[in-house]
PDB file of N, CA and C in Angstrom:
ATOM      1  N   UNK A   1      58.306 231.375  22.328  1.00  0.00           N
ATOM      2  CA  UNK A   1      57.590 231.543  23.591  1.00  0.00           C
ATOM      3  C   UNK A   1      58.510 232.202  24.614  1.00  0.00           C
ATOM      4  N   UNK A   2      57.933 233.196  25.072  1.00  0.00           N
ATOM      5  CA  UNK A   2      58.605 233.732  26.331  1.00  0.00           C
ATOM      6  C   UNK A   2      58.491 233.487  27.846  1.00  0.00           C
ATOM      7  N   UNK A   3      59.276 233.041  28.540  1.00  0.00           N
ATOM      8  CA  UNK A   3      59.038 231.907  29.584  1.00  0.00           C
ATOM      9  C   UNK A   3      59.068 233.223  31.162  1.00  0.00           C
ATOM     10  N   UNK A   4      58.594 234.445  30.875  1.00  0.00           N
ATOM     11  CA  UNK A   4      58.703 235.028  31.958  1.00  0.00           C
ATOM     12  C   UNK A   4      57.208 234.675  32.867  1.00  0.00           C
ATOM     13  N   UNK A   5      56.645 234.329  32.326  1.00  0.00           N
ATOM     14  CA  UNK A   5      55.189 233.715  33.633  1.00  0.00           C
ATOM     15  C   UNK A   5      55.760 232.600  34.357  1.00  0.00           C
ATOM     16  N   UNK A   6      56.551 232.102  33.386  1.00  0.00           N
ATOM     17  CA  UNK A   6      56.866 230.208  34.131  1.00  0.00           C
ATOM     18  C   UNK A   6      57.979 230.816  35.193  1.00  0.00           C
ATOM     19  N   UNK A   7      58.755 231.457  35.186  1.00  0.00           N
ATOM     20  CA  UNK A   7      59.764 232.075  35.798  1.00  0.00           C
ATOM     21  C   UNK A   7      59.420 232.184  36.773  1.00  0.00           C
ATOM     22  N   UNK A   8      59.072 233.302  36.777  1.00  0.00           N
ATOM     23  CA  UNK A   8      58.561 234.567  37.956  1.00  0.00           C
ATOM     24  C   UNK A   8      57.802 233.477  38.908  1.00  0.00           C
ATOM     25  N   UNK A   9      56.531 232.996  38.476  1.00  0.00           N
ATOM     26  CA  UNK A   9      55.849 231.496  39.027  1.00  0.00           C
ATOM     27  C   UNK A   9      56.882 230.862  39.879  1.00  0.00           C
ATOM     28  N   UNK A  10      58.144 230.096  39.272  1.00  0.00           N
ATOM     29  CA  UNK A  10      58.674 229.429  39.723  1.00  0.00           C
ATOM     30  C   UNK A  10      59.463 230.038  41.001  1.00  0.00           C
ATOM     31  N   UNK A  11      59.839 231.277  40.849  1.00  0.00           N
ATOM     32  CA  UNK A  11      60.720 232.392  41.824  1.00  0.00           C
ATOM     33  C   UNK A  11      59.722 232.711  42.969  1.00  0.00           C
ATOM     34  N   UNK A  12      58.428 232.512  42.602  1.00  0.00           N
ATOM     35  CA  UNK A  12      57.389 233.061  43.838  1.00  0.00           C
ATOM     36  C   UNK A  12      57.347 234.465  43.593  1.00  0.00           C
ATOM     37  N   UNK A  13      57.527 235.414  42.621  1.00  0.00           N
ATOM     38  CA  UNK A  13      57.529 236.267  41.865  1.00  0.00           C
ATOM     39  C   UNK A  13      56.216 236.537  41.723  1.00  0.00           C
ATOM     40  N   UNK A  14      55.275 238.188  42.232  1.00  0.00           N
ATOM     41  CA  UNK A  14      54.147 238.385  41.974  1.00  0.00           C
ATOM     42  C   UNK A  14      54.487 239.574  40.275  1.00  0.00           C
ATOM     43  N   UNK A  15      53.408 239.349  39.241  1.00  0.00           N
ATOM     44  CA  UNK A  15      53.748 240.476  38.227  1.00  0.00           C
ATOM     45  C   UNK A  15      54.571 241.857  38.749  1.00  0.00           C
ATOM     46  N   UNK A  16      53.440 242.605  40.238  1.00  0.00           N
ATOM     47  CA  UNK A  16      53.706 244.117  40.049  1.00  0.00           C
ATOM     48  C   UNK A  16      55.128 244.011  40.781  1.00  0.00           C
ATOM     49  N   UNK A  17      55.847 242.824  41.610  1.00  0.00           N
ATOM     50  CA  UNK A  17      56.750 242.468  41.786  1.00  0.00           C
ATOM     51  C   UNK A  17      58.192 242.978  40.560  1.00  0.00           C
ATOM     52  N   UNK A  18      57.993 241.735  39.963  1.00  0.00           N
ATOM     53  CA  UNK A  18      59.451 241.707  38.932  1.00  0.00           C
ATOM     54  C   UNK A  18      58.815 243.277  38.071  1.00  0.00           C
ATOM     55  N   UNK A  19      57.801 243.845  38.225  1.00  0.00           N
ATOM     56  CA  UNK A  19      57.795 245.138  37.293  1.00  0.00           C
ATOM     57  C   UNK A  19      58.224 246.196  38.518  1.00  0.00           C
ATOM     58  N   UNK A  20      58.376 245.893  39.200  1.00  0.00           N
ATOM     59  CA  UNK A  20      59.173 247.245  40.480  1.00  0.00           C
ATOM     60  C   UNK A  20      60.461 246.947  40.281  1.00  0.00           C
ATOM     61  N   UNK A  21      61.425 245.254  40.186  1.00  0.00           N
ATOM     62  CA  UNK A  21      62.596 245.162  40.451  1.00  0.00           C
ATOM     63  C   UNK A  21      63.079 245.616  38.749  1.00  0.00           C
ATOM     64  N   UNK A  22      61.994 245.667  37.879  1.00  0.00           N
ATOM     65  CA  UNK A  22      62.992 245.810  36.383  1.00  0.00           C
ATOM     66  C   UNK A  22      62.371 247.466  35.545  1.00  0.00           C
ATOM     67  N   UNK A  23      61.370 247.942  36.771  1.00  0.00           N
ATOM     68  CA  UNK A  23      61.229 249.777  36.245  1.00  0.00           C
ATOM     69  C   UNK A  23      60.236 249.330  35.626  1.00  0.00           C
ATOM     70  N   UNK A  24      58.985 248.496  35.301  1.00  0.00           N
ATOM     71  CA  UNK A  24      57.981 248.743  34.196  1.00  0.00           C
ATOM     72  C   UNK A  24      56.766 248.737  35.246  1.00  0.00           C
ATOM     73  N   UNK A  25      55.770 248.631  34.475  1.00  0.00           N
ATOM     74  CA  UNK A  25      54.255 248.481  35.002  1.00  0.00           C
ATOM     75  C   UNK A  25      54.074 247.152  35.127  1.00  0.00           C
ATOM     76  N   UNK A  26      52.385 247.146  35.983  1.00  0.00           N
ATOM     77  CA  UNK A  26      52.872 245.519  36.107  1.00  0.00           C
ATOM     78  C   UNK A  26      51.540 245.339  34.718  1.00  0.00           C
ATOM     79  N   UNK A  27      51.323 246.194  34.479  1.00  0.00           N
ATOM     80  CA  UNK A  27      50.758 246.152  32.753  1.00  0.00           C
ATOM     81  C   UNK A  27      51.143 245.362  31.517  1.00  0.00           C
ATOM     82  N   UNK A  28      53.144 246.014  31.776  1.00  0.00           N
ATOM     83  CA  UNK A  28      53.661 245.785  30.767  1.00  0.00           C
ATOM     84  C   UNK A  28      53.958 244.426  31.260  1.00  0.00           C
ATOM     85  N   UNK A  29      54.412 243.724  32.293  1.00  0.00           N
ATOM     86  CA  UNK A  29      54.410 242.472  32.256  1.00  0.00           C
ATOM     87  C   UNK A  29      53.041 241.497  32.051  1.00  0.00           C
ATOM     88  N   UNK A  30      52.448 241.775  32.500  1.00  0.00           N
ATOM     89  CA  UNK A  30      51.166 241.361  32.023  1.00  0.00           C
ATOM     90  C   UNK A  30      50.933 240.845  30.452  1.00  0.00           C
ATOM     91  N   UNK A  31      51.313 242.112  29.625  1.00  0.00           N
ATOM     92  CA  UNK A  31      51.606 242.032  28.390  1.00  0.00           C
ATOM     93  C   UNK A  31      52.452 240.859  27.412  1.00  0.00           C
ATOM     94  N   UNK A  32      53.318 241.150  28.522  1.00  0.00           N
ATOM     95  CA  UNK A  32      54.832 239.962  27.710  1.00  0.00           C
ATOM     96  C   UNK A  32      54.123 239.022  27.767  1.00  0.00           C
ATOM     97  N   UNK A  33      53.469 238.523  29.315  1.00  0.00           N
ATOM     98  CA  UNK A  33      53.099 236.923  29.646  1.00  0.00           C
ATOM     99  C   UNK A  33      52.203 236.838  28.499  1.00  0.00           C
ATOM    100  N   UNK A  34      51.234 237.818  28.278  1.00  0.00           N
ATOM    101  CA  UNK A  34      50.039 237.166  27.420  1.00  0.00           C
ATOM    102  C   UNK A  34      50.571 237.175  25.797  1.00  0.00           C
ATOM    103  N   UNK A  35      51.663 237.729  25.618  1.00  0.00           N
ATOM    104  CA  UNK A  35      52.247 237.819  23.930  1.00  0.00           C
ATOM    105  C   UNK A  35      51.662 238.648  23.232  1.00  0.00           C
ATOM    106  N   UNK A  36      51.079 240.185  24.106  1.00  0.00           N
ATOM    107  CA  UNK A  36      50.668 240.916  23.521  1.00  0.00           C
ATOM    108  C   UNK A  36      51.673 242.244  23.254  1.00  0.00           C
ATOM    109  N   UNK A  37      52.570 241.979  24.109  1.00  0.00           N
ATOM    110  CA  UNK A  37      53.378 243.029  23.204  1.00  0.00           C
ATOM    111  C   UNK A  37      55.232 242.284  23.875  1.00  0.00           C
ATOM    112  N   UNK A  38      56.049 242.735  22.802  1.00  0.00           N
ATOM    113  CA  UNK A  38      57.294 242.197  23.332  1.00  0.00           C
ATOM    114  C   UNK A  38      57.993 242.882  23.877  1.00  0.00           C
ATOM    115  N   UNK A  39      58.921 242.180  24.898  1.00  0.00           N
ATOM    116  CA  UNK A  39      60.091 243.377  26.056  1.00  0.00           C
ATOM    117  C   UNK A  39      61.189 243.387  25.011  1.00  0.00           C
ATOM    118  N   UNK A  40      61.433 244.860  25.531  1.00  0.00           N
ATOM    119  CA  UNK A  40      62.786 245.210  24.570  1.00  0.00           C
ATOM    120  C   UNK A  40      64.138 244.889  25.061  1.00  0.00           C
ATOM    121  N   UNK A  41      65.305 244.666  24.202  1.00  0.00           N
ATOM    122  CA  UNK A  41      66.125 243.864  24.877  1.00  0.00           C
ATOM    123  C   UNK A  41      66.823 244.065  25.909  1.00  0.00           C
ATOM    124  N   UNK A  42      66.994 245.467  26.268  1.00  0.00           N
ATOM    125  CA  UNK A  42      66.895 245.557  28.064  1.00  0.00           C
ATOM    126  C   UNK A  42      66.527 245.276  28.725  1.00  0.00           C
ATOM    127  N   UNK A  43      65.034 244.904  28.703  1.00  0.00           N
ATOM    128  CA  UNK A  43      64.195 244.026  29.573  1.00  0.00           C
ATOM    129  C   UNK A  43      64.868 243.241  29.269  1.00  0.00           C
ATOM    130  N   UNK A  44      64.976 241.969  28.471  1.00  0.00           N
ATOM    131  CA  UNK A  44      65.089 240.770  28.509  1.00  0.00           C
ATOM    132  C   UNK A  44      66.176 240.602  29.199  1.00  0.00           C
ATOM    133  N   UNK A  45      67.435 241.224  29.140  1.00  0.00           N
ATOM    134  CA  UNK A  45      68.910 241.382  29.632  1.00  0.00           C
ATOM    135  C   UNK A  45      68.334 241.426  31.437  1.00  0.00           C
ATOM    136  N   UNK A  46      67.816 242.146  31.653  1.00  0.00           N
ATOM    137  CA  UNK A  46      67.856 243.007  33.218  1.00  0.00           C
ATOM    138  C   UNK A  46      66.497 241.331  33.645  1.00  0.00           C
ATOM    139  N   UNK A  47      66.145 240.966  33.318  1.00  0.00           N
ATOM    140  CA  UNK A  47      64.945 239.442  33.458  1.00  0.00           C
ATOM    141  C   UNK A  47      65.566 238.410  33.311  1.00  0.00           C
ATOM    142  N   UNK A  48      67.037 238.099  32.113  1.00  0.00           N
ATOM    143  CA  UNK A  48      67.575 237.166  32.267  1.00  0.00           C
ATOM    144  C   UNK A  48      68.695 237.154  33.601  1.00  0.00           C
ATOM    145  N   UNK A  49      69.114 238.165  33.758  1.00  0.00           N
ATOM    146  CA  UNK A  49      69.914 238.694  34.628  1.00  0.00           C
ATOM    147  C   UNK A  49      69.122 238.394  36.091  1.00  0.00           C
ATOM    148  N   UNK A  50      68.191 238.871  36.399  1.00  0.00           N
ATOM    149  CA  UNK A  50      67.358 238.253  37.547  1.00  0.00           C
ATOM    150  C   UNK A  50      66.997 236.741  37.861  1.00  0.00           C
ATOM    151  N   UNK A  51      66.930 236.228  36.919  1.00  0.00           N
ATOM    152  CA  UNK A  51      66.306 235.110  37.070  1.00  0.00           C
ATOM    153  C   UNK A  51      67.724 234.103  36.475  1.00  0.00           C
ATOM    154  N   UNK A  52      68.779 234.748  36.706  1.00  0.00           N
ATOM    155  CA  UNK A  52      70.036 233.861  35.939  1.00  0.00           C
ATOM    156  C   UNK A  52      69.980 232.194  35.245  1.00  0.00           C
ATOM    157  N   UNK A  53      69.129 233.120  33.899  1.00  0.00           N
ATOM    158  CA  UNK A  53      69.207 232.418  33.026  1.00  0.00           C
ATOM    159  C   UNK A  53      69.971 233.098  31.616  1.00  0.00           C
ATOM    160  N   UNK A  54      69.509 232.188  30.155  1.00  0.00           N
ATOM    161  CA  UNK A  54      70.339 233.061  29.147  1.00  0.00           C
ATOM    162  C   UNK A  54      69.229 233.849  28.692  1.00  0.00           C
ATOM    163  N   UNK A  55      69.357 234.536  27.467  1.00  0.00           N
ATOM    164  CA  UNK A  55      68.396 235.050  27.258  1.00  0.00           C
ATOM    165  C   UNK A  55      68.024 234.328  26.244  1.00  0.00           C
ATOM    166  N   UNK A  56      68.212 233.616  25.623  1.00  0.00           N
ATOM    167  CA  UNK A  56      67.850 232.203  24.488  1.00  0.00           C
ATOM    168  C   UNK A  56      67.310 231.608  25.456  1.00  0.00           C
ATOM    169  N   UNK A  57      67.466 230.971  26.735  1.00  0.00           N
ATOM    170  CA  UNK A  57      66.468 230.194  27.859  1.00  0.00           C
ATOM    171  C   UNK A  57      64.852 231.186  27.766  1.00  0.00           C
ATOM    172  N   UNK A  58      65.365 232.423  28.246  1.00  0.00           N
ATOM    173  CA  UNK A  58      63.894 233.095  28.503  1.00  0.00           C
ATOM    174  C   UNK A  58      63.112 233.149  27.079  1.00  0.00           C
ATOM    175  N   UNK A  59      63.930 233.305  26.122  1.00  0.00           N
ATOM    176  CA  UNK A  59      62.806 233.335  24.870  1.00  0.00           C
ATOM    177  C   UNK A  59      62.596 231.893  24.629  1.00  0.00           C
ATOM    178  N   UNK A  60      62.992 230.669  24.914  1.00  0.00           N
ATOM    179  CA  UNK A  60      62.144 229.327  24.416  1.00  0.00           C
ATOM    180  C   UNK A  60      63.259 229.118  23.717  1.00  0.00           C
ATOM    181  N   UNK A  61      64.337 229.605  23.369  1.00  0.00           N
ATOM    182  CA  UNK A  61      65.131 228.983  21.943  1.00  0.00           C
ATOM    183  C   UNK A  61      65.860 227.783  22.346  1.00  0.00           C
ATOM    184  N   UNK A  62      66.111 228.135  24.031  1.00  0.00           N
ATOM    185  CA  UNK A  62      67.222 226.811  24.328  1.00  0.00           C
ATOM    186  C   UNK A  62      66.271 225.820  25.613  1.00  0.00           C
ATOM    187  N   UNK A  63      66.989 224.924  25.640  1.00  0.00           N
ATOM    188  CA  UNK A  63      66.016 223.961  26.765  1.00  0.00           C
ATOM    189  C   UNK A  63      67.504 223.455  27.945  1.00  0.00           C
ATOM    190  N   UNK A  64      68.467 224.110  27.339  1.00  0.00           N
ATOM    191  CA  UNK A  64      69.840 223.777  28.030  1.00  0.00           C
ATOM    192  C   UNK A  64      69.868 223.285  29.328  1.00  0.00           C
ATOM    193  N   UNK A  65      70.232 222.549  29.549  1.00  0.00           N
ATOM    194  CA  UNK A  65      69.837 221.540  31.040  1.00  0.00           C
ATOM    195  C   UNK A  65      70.219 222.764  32.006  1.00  0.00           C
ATOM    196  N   UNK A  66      72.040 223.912  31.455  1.00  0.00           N
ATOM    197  CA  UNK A  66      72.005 224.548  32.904  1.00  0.00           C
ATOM    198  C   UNK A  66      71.245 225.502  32.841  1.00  0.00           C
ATOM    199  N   UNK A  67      70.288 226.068  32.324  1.00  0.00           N
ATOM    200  CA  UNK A  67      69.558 226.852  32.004  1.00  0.00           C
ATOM    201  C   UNK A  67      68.402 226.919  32.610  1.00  0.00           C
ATOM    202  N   UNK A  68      67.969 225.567  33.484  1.00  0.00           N
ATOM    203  CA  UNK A  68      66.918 225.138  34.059  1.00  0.00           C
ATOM    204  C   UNK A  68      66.308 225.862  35.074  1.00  0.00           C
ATOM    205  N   UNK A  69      65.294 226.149  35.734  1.00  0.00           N
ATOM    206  CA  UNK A  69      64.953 226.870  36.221  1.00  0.00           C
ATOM    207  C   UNK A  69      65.031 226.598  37.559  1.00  0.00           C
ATOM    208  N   UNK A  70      65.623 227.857  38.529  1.00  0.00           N
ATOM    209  CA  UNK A  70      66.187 227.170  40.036  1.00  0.00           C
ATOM    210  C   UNK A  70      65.263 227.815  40.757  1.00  0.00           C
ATOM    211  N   UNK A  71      64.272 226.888  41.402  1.00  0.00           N
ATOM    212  CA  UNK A  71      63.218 227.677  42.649  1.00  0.00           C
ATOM    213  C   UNK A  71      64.121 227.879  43.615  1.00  0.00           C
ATOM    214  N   UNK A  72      63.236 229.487  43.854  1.00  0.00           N
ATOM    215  CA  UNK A  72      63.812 229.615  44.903  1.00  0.00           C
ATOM    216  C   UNK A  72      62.905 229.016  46.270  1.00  0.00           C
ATOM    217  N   UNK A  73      63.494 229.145  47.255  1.00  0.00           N
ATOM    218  CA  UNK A  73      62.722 228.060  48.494  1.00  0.00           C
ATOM    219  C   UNK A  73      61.386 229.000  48.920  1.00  0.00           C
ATOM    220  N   UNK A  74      60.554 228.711  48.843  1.00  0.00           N
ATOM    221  CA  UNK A  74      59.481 229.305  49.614  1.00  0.00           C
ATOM    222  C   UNK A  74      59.100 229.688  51.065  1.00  0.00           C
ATOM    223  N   UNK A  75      58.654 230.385  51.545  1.00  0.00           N
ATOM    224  CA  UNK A  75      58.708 230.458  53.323  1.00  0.00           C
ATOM    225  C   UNK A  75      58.013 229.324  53.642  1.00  0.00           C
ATOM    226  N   UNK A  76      57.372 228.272  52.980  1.00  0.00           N
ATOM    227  CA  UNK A  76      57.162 227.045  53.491  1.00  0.00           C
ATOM    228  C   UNK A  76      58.323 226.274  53.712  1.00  0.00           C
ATOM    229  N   UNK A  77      59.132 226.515  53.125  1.00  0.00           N
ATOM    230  CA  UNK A  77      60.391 225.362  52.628  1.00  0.00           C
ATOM    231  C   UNK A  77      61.261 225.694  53.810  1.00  0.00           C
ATOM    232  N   UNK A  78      61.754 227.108  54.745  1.00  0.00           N
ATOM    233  CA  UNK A  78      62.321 227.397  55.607  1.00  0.00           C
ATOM    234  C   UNK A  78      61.994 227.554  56.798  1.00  0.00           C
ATOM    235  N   UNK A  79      60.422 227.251  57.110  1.00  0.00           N
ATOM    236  CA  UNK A  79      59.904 227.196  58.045  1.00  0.00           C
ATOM    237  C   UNK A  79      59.393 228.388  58.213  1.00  0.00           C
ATOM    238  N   UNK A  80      58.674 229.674  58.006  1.00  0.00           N
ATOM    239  CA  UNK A  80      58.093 230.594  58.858  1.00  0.00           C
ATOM    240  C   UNK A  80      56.973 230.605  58.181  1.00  0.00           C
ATOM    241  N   UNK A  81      56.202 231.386  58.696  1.00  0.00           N
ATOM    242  CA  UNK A  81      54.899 231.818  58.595  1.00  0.00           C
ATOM    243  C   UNK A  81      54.921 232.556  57.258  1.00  0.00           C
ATOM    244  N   UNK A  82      53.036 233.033  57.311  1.00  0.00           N
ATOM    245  CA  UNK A  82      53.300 233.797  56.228  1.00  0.00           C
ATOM    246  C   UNK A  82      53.263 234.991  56.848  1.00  0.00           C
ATOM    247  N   UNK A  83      53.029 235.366  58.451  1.00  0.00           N
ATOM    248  CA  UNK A  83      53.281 236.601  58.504  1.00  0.00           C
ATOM    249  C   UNK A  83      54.511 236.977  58.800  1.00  0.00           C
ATOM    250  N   UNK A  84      55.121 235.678  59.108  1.00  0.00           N
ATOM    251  CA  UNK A  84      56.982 236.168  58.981  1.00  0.00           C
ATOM    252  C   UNK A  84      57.271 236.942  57.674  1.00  0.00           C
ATOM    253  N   UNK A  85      57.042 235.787  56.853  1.00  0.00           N
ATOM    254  CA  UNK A  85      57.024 236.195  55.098  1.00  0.00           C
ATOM    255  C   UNK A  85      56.745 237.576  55.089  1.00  0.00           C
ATOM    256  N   UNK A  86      55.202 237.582  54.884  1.00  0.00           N
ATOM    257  CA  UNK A  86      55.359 239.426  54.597  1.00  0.00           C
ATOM    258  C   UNK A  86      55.758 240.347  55.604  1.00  0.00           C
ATOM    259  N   UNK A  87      56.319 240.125  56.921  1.00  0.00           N
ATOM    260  CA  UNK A  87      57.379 241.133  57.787  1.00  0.00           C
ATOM    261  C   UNK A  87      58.404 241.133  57.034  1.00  0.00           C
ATOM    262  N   UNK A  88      59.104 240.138  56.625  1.00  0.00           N
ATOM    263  CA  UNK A  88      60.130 240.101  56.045  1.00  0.00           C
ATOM    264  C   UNK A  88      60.216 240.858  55.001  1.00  0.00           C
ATOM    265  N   UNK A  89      58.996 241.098  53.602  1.00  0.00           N
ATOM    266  CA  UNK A  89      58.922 241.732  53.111  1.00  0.00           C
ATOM    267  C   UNK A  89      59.082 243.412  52.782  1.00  0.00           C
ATOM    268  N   UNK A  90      58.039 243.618  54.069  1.00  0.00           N
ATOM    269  CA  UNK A  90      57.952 244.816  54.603  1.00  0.00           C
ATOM    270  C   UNK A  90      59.315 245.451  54.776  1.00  0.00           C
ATOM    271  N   UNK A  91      59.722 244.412  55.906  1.00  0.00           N
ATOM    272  CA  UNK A  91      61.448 245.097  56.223  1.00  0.00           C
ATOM    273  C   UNK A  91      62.412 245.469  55.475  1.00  0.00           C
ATOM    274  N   UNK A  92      62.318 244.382  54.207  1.00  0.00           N
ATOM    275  CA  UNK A  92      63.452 244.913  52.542  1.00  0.00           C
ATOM    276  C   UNK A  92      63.057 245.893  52.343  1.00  0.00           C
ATOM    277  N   UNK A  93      61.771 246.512  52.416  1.00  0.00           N
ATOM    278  CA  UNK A  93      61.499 247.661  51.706  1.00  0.00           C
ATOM    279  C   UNK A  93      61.792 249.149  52.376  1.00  0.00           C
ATOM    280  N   UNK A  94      62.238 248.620  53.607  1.00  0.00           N
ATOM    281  CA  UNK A  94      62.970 249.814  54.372  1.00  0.00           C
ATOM    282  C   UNK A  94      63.510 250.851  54.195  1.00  0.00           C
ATOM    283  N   UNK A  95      64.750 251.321  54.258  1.00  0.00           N
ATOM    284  CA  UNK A  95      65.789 252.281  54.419  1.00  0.00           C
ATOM    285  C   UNK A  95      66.455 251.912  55.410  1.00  0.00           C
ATOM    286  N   UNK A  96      67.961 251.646  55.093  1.00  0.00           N
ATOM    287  CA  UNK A  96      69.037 251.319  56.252  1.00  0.00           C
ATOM    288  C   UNK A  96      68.646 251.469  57.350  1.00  0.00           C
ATOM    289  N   UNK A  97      68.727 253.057  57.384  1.00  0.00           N
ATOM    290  CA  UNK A  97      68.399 253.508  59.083  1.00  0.00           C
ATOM    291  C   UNK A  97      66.842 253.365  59.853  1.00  0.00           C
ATOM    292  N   UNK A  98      65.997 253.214  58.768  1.00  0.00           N
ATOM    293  CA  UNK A  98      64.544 252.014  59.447  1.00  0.00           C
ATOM    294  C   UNK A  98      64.864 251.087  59.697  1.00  0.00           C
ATOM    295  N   UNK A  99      65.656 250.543  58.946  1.00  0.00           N
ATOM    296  CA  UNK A  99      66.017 248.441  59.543  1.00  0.00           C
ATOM    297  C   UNK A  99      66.794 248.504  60.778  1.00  0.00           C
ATOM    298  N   UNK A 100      68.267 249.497  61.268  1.00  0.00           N
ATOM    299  CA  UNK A 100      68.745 249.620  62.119  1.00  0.00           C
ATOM    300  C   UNK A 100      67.647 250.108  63.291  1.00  0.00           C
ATOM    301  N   UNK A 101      66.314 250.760  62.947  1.00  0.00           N
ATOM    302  CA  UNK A 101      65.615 251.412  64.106  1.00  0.00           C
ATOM    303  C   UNK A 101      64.687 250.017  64.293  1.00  0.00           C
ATOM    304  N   UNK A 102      64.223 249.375  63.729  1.00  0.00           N
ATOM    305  CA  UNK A 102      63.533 248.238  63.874  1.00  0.00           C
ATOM    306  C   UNK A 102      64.205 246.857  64.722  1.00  0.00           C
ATOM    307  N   UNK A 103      65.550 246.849  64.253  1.00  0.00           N
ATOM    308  CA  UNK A 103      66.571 245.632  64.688  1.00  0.00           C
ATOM    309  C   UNK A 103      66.506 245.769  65.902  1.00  0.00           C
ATOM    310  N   UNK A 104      66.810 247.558  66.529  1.00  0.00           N
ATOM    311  CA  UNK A 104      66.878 247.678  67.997  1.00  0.00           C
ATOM    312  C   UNK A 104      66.082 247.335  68.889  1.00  0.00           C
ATOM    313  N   UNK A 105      64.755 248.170  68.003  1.00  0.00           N
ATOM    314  CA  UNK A 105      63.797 248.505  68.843  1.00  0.00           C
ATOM    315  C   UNK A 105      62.763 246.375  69.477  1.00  0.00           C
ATOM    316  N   UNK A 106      63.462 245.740  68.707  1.00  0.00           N
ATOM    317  CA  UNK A 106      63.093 244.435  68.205  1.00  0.00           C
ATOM    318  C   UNK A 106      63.940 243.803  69.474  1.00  0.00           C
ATOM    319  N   UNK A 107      65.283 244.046  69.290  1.00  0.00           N
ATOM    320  CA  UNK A 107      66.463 243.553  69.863  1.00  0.00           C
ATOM    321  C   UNK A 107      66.147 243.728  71.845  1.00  0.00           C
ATOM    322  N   UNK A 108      65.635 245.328  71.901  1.00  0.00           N
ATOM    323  CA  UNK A 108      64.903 245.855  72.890  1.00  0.00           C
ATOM    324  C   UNK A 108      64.229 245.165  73.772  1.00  0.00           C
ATOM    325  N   UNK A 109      62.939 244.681  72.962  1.00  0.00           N
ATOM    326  CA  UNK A 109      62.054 243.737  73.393  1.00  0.00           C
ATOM    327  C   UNK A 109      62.044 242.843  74.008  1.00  0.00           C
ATOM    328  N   UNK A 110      63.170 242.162  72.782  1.00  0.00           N
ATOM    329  CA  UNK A 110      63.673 240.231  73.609  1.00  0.00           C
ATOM    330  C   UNK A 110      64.397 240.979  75.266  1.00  0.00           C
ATOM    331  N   UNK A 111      64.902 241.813  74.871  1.00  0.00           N
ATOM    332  CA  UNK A 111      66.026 241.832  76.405  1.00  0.00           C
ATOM    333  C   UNK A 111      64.729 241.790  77.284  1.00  0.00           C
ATOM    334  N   UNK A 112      63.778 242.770  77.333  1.00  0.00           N
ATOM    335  CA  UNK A 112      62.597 243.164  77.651  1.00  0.00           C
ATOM    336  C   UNK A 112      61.681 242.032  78.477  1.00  0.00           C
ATOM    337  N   UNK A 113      61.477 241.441  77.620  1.00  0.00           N
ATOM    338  CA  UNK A 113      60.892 240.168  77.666  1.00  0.00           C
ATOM    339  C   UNK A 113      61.477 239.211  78.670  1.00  0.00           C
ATOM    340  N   UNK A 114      62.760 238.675  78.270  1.00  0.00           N
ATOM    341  CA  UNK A 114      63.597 237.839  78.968  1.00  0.00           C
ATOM    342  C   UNK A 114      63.731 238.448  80.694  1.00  0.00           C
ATOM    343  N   UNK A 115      63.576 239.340  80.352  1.00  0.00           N
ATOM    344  CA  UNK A 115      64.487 240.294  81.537  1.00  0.00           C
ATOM    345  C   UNK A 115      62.890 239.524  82.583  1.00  0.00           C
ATOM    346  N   UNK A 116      62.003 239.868  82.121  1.00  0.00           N
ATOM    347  CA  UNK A 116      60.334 239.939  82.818  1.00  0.00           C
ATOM    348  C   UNK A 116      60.260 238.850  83.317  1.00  0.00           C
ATOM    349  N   UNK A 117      60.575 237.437  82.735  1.00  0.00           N
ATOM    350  CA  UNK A 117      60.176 236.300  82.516  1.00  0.00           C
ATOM    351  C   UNK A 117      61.619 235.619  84.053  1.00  0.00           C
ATOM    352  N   UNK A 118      62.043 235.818  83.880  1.00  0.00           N
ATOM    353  CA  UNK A 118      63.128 235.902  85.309  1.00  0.00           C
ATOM    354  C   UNK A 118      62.437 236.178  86.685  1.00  0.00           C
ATOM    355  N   UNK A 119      61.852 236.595  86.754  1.00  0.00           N
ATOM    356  CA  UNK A 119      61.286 236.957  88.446  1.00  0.00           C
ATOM    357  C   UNK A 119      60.206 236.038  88.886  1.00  0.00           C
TER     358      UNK A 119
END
């Protein structure tokens, strides 16, 4: 059994997700989950590698206690919203010099704001 649904699940991981961070379709993951076709061992390497496990963990062979699967915290778990969440999203998907034009233009605001709220 290949444990990349339970994974990804557990990571908060959407399919077309982990198929953008590892180059496939979200087809081909689709695929693995349902056991209709198998990832080749680059995938499995570049999936165990993401999800730092072994690759005997991701195929079912081992149940190894450190092998266990580590959630990551959810934007419930840290407190924001979900439209924090997907800003946050949005923003990784940037380009340096978009995140630096956003930080400012953001940074801007509060002064902006604060500055208003004084009189």
């Amino acid at each position: 059994m290949i444990r990349i649904k339970e994974l990804r699940k557990a990571h908060g991981i959407l399919q077309g997700d982990l198929a953008d961070k590892i180059n496939v379709s979200q087809a081909t993951i689709s695929g693995w989950e349902n056991g209709k076709i198998e990832p080749s061992m680059d995938a499995l390497r570049q999936i165990a590698n993401l999800f730092d496990v072994s690759i005997d963990y991701l195929l079912g062979s081992t149940n190894d206690a450190t092998q266990e699967i580590k959630k990551t915290p959810s934007y419930e778990d840290v407190g924001i919203s979900t439209d924090e969440a997907e800003l946050l999203a949005d923003f990784r998907k940037l380009t340096d010099d978009q995140k630096a034009f956003v930080l400012q233009a953001v940074k801007a605001e509060a002064i902006r704001r604060a500055g208003g709220r004084k009189k």
